[in-house]
PDB file of N, CA and C in Angstrom:
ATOM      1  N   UNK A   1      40.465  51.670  68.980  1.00  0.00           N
ATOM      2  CA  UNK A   1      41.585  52.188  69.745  1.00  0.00           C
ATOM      3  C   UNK A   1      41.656  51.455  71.084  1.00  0.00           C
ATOM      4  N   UNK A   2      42.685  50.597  71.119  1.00  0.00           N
ATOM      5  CA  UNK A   2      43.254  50.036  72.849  1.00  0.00           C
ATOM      6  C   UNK A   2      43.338  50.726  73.638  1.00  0.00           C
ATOM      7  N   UNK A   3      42.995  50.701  74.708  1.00  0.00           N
ATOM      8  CA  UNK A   3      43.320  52.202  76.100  1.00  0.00           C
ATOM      9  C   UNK A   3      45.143  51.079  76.564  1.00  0.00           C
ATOM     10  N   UNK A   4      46.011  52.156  76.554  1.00  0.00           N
ATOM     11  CA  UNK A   4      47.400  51.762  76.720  1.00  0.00           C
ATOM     12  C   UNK A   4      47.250  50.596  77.759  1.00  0.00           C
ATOM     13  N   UNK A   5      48.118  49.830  77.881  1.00  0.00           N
ATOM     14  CA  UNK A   5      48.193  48.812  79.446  1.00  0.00           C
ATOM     15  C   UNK A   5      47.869  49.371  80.345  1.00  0.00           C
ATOM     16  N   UNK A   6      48.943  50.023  80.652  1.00  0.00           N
ATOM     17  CA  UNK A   6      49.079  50.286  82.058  1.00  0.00           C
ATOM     18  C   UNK A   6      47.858  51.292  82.542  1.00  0.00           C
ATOM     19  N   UNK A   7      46.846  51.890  81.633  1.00  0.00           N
ATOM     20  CA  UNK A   7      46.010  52.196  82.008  1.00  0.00           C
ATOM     21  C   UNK A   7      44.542  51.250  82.415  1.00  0.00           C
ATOM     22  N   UNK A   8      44.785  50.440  81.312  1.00  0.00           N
ATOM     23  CA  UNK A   8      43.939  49.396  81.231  1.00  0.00           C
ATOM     24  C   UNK A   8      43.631  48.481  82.765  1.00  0.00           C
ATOM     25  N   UNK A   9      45.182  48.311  83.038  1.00  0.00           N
ATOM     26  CA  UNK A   9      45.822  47.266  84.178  1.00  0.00           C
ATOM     27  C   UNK A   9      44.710  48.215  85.525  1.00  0.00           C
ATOM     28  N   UNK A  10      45.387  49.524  85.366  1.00  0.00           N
ATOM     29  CA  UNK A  10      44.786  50.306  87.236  1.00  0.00           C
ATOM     30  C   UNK A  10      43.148  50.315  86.518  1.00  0.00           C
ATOM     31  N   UNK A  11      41.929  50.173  85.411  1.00  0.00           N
ATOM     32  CA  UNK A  11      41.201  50.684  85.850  1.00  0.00           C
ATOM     33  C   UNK A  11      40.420  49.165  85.650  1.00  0.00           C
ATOM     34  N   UNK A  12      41.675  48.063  85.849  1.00  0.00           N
ATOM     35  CA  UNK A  12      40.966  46.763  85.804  1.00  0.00           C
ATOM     36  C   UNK A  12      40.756  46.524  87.649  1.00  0.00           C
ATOM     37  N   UNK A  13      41.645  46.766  88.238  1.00  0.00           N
ATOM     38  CA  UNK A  13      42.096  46.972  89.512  1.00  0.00           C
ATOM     39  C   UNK A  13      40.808  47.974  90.166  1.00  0.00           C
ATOM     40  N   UNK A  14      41.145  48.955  89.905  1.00  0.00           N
ATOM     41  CA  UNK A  14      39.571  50.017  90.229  1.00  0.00           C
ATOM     42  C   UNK A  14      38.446  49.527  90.179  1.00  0.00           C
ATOM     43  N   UNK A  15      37.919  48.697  88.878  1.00  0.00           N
ATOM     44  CA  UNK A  15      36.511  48.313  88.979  1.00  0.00           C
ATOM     45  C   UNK A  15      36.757  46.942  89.604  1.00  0.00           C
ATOM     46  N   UNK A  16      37.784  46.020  90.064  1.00  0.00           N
ATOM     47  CA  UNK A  16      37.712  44.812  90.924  1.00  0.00           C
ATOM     48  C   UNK A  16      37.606  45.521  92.270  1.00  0.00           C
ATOM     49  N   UNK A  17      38.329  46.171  92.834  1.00  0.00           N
ATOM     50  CA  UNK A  17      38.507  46.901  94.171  1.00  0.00           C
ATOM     51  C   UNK A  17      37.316  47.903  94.637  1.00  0.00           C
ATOM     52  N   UNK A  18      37.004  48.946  93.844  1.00  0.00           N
ATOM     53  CA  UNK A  18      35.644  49.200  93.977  1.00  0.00           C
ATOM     54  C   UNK A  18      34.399  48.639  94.190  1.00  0.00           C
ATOM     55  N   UNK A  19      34.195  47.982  92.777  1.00  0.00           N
ATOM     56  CA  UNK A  19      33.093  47.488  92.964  1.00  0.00           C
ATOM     57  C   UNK A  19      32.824  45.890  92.869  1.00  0.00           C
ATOM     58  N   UNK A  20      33.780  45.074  93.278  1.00  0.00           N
ATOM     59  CA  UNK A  20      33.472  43.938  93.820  1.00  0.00           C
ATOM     60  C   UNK A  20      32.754  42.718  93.554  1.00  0.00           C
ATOM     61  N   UNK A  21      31.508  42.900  94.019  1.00  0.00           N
ATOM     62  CA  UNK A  21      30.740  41.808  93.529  1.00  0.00           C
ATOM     63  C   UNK A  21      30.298  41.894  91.707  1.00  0.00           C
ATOM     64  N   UNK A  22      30.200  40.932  91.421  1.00  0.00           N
ATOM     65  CA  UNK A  22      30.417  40.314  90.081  1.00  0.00           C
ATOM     66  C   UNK A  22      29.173  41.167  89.069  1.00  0.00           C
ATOM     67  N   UNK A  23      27.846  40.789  90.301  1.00  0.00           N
ATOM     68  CA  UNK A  23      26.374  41.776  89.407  1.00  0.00           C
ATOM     69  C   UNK A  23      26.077  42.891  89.265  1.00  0.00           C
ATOM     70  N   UNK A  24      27.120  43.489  90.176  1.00  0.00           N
ATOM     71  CA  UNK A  24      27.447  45.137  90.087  1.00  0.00           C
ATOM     72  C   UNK A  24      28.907  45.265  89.358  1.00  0.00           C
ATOM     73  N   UNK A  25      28.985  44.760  89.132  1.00  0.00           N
ATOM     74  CA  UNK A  25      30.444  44.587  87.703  1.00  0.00           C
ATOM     75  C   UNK A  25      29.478  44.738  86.743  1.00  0.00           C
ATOM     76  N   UNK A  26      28.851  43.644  86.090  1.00  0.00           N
ATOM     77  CA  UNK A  26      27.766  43.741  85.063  1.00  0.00           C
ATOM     78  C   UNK A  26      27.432  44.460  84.690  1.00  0.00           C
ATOM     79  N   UNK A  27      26.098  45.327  86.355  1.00  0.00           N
ATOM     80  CA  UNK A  27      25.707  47.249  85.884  1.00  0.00           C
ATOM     81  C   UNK A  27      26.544  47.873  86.211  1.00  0.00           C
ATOM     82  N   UNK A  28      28.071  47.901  86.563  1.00  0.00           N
ATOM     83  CA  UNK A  28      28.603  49.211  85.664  1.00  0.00           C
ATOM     84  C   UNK A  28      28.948  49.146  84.324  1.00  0.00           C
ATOM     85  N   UNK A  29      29.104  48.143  83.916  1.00  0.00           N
ATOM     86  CA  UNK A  29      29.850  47.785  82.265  1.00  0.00           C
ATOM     87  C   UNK A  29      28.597  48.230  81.315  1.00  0.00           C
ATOM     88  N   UNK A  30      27.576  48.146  81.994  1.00  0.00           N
ATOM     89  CA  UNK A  30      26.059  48.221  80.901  1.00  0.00           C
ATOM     90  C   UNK A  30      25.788  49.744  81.085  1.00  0.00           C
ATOM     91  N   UNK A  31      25.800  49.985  82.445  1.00  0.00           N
ATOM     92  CA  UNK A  31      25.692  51.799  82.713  1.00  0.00           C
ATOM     93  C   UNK A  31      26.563  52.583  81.670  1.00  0.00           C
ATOM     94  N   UNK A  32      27.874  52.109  81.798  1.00  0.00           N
ATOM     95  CA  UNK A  32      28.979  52.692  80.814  1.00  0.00           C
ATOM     96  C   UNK A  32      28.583  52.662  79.333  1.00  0.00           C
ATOM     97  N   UNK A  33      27.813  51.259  78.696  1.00  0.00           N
ATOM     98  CA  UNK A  33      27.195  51.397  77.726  1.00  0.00           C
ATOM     99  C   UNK A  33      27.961  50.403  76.589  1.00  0.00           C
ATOM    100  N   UNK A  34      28.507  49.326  77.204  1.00  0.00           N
ATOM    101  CA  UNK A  34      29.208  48.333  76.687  1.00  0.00           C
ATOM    102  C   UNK A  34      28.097  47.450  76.359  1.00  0.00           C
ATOM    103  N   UNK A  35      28.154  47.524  75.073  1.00  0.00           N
ATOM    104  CA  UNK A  35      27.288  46.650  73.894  1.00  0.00           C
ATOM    105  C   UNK A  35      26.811  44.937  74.384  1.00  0.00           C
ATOM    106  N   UNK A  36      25.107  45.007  74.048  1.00  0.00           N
ATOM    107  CA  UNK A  36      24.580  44.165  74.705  1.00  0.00           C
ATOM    108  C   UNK A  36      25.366  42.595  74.154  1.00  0.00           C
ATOM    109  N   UNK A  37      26.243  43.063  72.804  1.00  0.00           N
ATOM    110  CA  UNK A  37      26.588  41.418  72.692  1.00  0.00           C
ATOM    111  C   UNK A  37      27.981  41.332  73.152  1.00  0.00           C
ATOM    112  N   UNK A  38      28.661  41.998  73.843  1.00  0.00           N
ATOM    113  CA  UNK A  38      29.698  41.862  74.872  1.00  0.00           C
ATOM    114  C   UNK A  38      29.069  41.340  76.302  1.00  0.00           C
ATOM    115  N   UNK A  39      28.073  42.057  76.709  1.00  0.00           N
ATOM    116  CA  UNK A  39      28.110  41.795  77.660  1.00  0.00           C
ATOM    117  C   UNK A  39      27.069  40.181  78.023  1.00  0.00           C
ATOM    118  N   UNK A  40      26.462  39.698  77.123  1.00  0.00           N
ATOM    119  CA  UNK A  40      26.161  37.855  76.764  1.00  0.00           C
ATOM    120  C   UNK A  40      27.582  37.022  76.885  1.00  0.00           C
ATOM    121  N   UNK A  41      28.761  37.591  76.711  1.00  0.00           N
ATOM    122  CA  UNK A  41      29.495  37.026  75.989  1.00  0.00           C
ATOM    123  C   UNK A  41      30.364  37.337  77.934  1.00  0.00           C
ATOM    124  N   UNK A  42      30.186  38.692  77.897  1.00  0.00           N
ATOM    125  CA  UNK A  42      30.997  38.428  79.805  1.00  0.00           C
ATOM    126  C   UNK A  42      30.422  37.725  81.210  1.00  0.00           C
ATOM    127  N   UNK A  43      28.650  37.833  80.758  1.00  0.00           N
ATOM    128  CA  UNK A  43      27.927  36.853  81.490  1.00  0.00           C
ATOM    129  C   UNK A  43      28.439  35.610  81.672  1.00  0.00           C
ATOM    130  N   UNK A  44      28.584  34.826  80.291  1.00  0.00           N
ATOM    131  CA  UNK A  44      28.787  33.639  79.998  1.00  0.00           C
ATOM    132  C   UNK A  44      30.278  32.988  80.931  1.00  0.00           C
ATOM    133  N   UNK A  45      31.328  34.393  80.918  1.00  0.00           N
ATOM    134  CA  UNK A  45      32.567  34.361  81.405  1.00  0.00           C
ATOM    135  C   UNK A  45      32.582  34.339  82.963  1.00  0.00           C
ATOM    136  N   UNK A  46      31.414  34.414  84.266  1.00  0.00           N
ATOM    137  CA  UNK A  46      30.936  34.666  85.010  1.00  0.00           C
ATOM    138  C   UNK A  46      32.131  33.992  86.138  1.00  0.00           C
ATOM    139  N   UNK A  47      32.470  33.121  86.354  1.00  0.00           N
ATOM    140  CA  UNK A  47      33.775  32.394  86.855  1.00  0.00           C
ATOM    141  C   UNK A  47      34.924  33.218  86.559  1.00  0.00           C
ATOM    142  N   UNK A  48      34.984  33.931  85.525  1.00  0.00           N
ATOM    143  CA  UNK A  48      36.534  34.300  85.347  1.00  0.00           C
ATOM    144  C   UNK A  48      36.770  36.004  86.023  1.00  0.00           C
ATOM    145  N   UNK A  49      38.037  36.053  86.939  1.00  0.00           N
ATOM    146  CA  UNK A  49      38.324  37.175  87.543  1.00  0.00           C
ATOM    147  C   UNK A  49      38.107  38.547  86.882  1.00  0.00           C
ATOM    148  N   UNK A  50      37.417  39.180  87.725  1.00  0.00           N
ATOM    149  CA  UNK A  50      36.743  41.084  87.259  1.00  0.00           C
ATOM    150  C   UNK A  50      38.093  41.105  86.545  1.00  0.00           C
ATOM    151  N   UNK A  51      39.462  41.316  86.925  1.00  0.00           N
ATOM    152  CA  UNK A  51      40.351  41.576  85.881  1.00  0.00           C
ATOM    153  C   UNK A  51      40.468  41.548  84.586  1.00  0.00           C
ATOM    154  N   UNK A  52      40.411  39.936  84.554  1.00  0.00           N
ATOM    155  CA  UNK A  52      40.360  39.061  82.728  1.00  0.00           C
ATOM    156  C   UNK A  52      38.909  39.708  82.499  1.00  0.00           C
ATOM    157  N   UNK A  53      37.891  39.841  83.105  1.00  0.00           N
ATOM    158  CA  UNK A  53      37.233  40.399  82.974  1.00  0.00           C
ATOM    159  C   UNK A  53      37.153  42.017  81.883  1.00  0.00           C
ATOM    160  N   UNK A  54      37.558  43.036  82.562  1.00  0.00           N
ATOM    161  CA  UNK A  54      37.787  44.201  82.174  1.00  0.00           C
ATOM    162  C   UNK A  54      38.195  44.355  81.003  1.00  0.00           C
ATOM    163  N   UNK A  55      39.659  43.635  80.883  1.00  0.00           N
ATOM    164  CA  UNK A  55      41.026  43.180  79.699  1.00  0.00           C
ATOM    165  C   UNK A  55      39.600  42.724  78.726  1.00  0.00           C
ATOM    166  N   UNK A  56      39.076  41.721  78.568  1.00  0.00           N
ATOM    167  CA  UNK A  56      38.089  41.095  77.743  1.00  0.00           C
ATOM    168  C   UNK A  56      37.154  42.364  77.084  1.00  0.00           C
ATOM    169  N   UNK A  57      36.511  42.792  78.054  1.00  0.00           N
ATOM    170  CA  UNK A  57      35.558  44.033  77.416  1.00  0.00           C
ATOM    171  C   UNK A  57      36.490  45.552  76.657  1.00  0.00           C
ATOM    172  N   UNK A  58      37.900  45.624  77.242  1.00  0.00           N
ATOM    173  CA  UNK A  58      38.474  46.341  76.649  1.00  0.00           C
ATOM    174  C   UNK A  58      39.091  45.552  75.264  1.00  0.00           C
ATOM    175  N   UNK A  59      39.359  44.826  75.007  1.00  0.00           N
ATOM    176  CA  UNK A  59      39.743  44.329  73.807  1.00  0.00           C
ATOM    177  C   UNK A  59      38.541  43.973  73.050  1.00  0.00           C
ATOM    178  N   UNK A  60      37.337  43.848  73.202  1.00  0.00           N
ATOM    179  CA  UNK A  60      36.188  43.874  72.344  1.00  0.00           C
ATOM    180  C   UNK A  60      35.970  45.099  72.615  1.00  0.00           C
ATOM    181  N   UNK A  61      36.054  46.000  73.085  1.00  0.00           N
ATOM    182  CA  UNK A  61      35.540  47.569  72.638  1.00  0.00           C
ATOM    183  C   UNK A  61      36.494  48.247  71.653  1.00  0.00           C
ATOM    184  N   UNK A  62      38.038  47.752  71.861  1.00  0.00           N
ATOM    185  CA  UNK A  62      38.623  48.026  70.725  1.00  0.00           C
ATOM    186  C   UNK A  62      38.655  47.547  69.246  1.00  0.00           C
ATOM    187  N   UNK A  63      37.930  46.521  69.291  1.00  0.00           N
ATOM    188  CA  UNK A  63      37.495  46.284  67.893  1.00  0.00           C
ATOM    189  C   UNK A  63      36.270  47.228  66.999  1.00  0.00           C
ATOM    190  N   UNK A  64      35.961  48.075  67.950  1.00  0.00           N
ATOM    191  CA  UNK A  64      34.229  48.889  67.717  1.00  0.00           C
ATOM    192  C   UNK A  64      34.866  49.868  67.008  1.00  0.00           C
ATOM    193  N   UNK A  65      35.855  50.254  67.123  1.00  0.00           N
ATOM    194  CA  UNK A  65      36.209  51.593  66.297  1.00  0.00           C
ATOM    195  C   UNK A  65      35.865  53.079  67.504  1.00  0.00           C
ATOM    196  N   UNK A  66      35.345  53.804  66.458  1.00  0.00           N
ATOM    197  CA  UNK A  66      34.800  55.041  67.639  1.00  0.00           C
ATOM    198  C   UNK A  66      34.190  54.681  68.667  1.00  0.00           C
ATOM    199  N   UNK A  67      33.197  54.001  68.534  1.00  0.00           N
ATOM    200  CA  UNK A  67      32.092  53.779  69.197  1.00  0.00           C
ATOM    201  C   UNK A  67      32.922  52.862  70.651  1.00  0.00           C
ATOM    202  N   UNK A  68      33.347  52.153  70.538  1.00  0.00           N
ATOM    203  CA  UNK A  68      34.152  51.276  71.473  1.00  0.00           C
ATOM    204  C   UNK A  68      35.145  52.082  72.550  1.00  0.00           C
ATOM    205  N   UNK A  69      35.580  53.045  71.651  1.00  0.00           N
ATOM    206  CA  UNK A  69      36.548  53.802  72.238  1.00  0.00           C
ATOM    207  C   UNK A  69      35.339  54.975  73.118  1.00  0.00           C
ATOM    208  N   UNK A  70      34.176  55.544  72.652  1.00  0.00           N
ATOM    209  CA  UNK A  70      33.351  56.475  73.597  1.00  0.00           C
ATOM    210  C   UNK A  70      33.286  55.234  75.015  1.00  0.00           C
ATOM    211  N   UNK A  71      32.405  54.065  74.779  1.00  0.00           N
ATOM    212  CA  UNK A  71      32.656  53.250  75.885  1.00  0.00           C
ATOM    213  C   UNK A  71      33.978  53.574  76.938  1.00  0.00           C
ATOM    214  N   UNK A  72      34.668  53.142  76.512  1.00  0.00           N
ATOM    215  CA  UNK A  72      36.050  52.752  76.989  1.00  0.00           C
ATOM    216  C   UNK A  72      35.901  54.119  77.698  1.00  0.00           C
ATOM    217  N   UNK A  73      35.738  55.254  76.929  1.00  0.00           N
ATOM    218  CA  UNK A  73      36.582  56.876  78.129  1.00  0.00           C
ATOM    219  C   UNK A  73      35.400  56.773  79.177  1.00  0.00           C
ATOM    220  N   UNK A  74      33.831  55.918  78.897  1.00  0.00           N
ATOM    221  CA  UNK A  74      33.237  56.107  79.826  1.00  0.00           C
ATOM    222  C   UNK A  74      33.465  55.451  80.949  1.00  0.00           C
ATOM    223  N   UNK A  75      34.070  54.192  80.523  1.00  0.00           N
ATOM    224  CA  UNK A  75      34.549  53.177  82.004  1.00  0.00           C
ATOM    225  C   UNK A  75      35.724  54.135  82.689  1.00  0.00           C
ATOM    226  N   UNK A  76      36.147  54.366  82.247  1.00  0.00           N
ATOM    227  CA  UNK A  76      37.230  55.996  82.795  1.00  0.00           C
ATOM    228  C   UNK A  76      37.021  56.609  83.886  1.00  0.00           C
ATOM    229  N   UNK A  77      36.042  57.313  83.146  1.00  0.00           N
ATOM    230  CA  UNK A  77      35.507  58.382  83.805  1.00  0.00           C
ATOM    231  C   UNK A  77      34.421  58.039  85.133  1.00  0.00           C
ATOM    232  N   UNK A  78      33.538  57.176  85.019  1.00  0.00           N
ATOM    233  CA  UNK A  78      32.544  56.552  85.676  1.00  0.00           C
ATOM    234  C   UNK A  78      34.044  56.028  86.514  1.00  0.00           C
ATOM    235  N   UNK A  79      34.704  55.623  86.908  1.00  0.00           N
ATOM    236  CA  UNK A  79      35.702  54.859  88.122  1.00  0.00           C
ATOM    237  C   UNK A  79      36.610  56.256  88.505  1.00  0.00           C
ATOM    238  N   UNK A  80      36.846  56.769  87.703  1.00  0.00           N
ATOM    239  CA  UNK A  80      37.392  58.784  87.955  1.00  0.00           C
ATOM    240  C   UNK A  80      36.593  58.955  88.922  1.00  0.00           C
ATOM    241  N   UNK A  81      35.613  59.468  88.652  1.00  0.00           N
ATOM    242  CA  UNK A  81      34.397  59.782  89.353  1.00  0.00           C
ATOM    243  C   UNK A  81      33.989  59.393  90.310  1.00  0.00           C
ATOM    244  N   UNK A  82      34.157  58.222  90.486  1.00  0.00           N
ATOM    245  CA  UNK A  82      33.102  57.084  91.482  1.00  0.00           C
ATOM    246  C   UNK A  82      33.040  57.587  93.299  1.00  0.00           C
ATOM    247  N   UNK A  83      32.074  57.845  93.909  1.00  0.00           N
ATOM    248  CA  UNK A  83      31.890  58.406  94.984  1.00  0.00           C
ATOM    249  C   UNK A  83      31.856  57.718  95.940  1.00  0.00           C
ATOM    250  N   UNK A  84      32.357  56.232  95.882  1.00  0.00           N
ATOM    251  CA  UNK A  84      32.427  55.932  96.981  1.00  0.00           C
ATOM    252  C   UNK A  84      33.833  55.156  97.392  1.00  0.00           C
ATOM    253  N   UNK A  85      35.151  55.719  96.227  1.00  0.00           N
ATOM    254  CA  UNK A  85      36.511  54.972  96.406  1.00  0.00           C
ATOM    255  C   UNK A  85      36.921  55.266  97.332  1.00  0.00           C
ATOM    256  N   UNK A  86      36.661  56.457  98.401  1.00  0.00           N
ATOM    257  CA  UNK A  86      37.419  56.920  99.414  1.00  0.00           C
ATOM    258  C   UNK A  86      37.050  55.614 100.412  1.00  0.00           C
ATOM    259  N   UNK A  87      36.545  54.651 100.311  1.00  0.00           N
ATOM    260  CA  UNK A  87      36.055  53.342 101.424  1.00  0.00           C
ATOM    261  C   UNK A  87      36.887  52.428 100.822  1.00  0.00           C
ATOM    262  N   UNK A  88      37.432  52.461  99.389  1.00  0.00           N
ATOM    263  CA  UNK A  88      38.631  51.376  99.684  1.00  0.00           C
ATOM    264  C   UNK A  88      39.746  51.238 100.227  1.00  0.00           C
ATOM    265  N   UNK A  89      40.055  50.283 101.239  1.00  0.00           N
ATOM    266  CA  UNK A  89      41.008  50.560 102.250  1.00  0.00           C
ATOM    267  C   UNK A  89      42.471  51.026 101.729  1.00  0.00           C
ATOM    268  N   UNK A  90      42.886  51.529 101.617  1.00  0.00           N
ATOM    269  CA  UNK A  90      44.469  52.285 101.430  1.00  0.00           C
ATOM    270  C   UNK A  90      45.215  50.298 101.162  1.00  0.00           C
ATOM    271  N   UNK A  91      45.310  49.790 102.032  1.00  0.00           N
ATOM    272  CA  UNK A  91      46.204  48.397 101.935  1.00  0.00           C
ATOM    273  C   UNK A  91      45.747  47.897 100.320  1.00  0.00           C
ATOM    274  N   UNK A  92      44.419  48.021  99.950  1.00  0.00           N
ATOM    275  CA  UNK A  92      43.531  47.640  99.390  1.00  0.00           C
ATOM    276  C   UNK A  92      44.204  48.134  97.812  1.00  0.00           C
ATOM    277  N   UNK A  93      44.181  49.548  97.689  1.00  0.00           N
ATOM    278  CA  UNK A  93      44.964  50.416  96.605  1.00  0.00           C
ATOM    279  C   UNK A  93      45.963  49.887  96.480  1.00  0.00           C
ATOM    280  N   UNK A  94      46.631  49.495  97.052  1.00  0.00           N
ATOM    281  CA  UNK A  94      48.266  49.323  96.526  1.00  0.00           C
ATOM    282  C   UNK A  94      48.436  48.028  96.169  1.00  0.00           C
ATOM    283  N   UNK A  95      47.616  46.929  96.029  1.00  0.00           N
ATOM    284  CA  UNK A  95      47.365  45.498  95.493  1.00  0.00           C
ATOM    285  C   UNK A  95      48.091  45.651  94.019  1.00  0.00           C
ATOM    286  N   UNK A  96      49.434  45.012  93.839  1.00  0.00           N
ATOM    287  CA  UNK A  96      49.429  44.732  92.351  1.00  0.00           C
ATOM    288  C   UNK A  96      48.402  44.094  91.372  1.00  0.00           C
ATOM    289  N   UNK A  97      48.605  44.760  89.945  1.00  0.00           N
ATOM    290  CA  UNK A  97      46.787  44.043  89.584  1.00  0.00           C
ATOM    291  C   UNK A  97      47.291  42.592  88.990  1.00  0.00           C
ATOM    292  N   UNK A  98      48.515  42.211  88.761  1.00  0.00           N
ATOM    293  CA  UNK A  98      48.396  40.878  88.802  1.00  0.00           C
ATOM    294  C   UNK A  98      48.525  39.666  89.680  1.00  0.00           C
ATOM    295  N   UNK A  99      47.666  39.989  90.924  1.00  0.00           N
ATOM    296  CA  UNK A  99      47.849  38.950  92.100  1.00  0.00           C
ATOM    297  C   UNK A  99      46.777  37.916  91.697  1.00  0.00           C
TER     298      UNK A  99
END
């Protein structure tokens, strides 16, 4: 199961804007529980923007079936959740996610 675009798009945006640097991209995608041969495969992608980023691990989690899709509500929820978005600057939020 695909998580729709436009959801896809803000929580590609959320985990670039949140959390930023590239090796804490990594441990949240692994915290969330995105399969160790995705994430060889997003290492490898290490140059390419947290965005294409996200899009990438969501379109290989939609190939998993159930299992892909538990992932997926966890990257959700884990950026739902996340306790420290109130520090991204407001200018920061309103970034279209395809800049």
């Amino acid at each position: 199961m695909r998580l729709p675009q436009d959801i896809a798009n803000l929580l590609a945006v959320a985990i670039r804007d949140v959390i930023w640097f590239k090796d804490n991209v990594f441990a949240f995608l692994e915290e969330c529980g995105v399969p160790p041969a995705i994430m060889i495969e997003v290492r490898r992608r290490r140059s390419e923007p947290t965005i294409k980023t996200v899009h990438y691990v969501l379109d290989q989690l939609a190939t998993k079936g159930d299992d892909g899709a538990t992932v997926s509500k966890a990257l959700l929820t884990n950026m739902h959740y996340w306790k420290d978005i109130h520090t991204v600057p407001q200018e920061r939020r309103a970034v279209p996610w395809n800049r």
